[in-house]
Protein backbone atom coordinates (compact mmCIF):
# COMPACT_ATOMS: atom_id res chain seq x y z
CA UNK A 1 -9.30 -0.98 7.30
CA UNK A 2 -8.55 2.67 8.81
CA UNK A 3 -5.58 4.44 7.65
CA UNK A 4 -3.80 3.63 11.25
CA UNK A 5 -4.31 0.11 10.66
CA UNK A 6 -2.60 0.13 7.93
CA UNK A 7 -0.09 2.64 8.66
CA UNK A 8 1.15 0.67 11.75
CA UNK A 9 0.74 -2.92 9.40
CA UNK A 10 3.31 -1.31 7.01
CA UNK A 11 5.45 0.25 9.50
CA UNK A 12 5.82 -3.31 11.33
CA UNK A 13 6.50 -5.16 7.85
CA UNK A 14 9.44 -2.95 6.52
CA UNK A 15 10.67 -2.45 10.57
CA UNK A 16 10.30 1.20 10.14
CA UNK A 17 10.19 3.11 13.72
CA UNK A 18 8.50 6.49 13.86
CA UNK A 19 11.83 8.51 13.63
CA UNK A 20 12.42 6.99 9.90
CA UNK A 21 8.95 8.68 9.04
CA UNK A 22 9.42 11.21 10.45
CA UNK A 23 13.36 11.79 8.36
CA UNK A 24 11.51 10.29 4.76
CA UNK A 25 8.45 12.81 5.08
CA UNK A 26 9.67 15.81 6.88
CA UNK A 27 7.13 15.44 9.50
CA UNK A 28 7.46 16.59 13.12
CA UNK A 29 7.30 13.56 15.58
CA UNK A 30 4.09 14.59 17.09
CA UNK A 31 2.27 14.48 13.50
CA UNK A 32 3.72 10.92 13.21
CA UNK A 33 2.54 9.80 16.71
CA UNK A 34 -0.42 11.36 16.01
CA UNK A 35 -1.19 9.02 12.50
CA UNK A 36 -0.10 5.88 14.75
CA UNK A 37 -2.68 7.54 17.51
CA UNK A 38 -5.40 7.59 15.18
CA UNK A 39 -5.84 11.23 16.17
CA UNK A 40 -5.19 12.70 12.91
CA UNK A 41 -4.04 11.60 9.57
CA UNK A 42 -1.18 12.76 7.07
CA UNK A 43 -2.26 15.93 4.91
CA UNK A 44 -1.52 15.82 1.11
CA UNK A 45 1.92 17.36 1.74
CA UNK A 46 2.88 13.92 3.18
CA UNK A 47 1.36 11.67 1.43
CA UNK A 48 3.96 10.95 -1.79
CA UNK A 49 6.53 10.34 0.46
CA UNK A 50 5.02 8.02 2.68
CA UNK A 51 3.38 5.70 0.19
CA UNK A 52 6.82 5.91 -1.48
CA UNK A 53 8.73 4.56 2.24
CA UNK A 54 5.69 2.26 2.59
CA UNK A 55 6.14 0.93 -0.80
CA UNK A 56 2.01 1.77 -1.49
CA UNK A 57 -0.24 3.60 -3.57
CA UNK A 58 -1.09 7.08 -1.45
CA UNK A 59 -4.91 6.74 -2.27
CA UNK A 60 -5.25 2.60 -0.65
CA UNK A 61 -3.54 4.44 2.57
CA UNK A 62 -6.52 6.82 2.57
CA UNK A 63 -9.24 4.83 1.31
CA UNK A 64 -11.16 4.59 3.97
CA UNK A 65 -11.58 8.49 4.36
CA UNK A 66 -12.68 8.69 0.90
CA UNK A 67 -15.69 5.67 0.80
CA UNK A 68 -13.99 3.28 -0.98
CA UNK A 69 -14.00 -0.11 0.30
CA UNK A 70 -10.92 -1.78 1.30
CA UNK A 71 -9.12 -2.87 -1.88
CA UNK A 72 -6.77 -5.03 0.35
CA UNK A 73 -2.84 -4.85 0.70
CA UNK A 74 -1.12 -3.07 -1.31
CA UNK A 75 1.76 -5.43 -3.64
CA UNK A 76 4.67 -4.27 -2.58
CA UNK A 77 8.64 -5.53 -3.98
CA UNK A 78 8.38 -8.65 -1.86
CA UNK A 79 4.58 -9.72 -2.52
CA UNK A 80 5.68 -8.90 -6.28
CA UNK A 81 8.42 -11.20 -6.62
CA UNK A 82 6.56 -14.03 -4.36
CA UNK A 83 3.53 -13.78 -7.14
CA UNK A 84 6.55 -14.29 -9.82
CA UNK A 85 7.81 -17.36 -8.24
CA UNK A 86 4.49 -18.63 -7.97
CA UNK A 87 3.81 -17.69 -11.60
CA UNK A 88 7.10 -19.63 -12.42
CA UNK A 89 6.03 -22.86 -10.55
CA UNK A 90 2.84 -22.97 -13.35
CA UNK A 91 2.66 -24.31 -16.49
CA UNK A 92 2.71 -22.44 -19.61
CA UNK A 93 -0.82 -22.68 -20.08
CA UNK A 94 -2.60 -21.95 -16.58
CA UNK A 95 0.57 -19.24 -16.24
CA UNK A 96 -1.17 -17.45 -19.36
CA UNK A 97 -4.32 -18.07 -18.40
CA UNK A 98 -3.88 -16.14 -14.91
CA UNK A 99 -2.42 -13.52 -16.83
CA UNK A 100 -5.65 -13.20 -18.88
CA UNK A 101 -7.09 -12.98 -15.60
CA UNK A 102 -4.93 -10.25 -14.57
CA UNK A 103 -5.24 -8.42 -17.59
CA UNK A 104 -8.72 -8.01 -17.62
CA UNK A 105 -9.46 -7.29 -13.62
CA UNK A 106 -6.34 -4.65 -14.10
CA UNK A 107 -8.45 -3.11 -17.36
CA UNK A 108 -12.22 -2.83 -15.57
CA UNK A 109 -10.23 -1.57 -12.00
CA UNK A 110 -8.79 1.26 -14.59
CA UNK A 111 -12.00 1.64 -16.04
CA UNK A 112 -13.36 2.78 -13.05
CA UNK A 113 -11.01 5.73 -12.33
């Protein structure tokens, strides 16, 4: 997925209009129609504070420009606390288990970098 897929995604999930962007990040209002435009994207000056009102990791948002494949969406507060209520409807055992699970994909992903 290209950054301005997933810039507009994220924009539409926390109802964020341009003019918030542009008041987070400093950024004129043509830069930010620009990103949603697909013309351009945001430069490393921009970047921290967008993945921080996007609630995402800068590097998934730019992904795409740098090879990697698509590591899918990034967990944000809400998709956090929905994976803890699912964690809370399992028993102890598969709960643990799935953390194993965790644990280890977590450890080779951090291997990696």
């Amino acid at each position: 997925m290209e950054f301005r897929d997933k810039f507009i995604r994220l924009l539409r999930e926390h109802r964020l209009r341009p003019v918030d962007v542009c008041k987070h990040t400093e950024a004129s209002k043509g830069s930010v129609s620009q990103w949603t435009g697909g013309v351009t994207r945001p430069g490393n000056r921009f970047l921290p504070a967008l993945a921080e009102l996007l609630e995402c990791d800068a590097s998934w948002l730019m992904d795409d420009l740098l090879g990697w494949e698509d590591r899918g969406p990034p967990v944000t507060l809400d998709s956090w606390e929905a994976i803890k209520s699912h964690l809370d409807t399992l028993p102890r055992k598969d709960a643990l288990k799935l953390a194993a699970r965790i644990d280890m994909y977590l450890e080779e992903r951090l291997d990696q970098k």
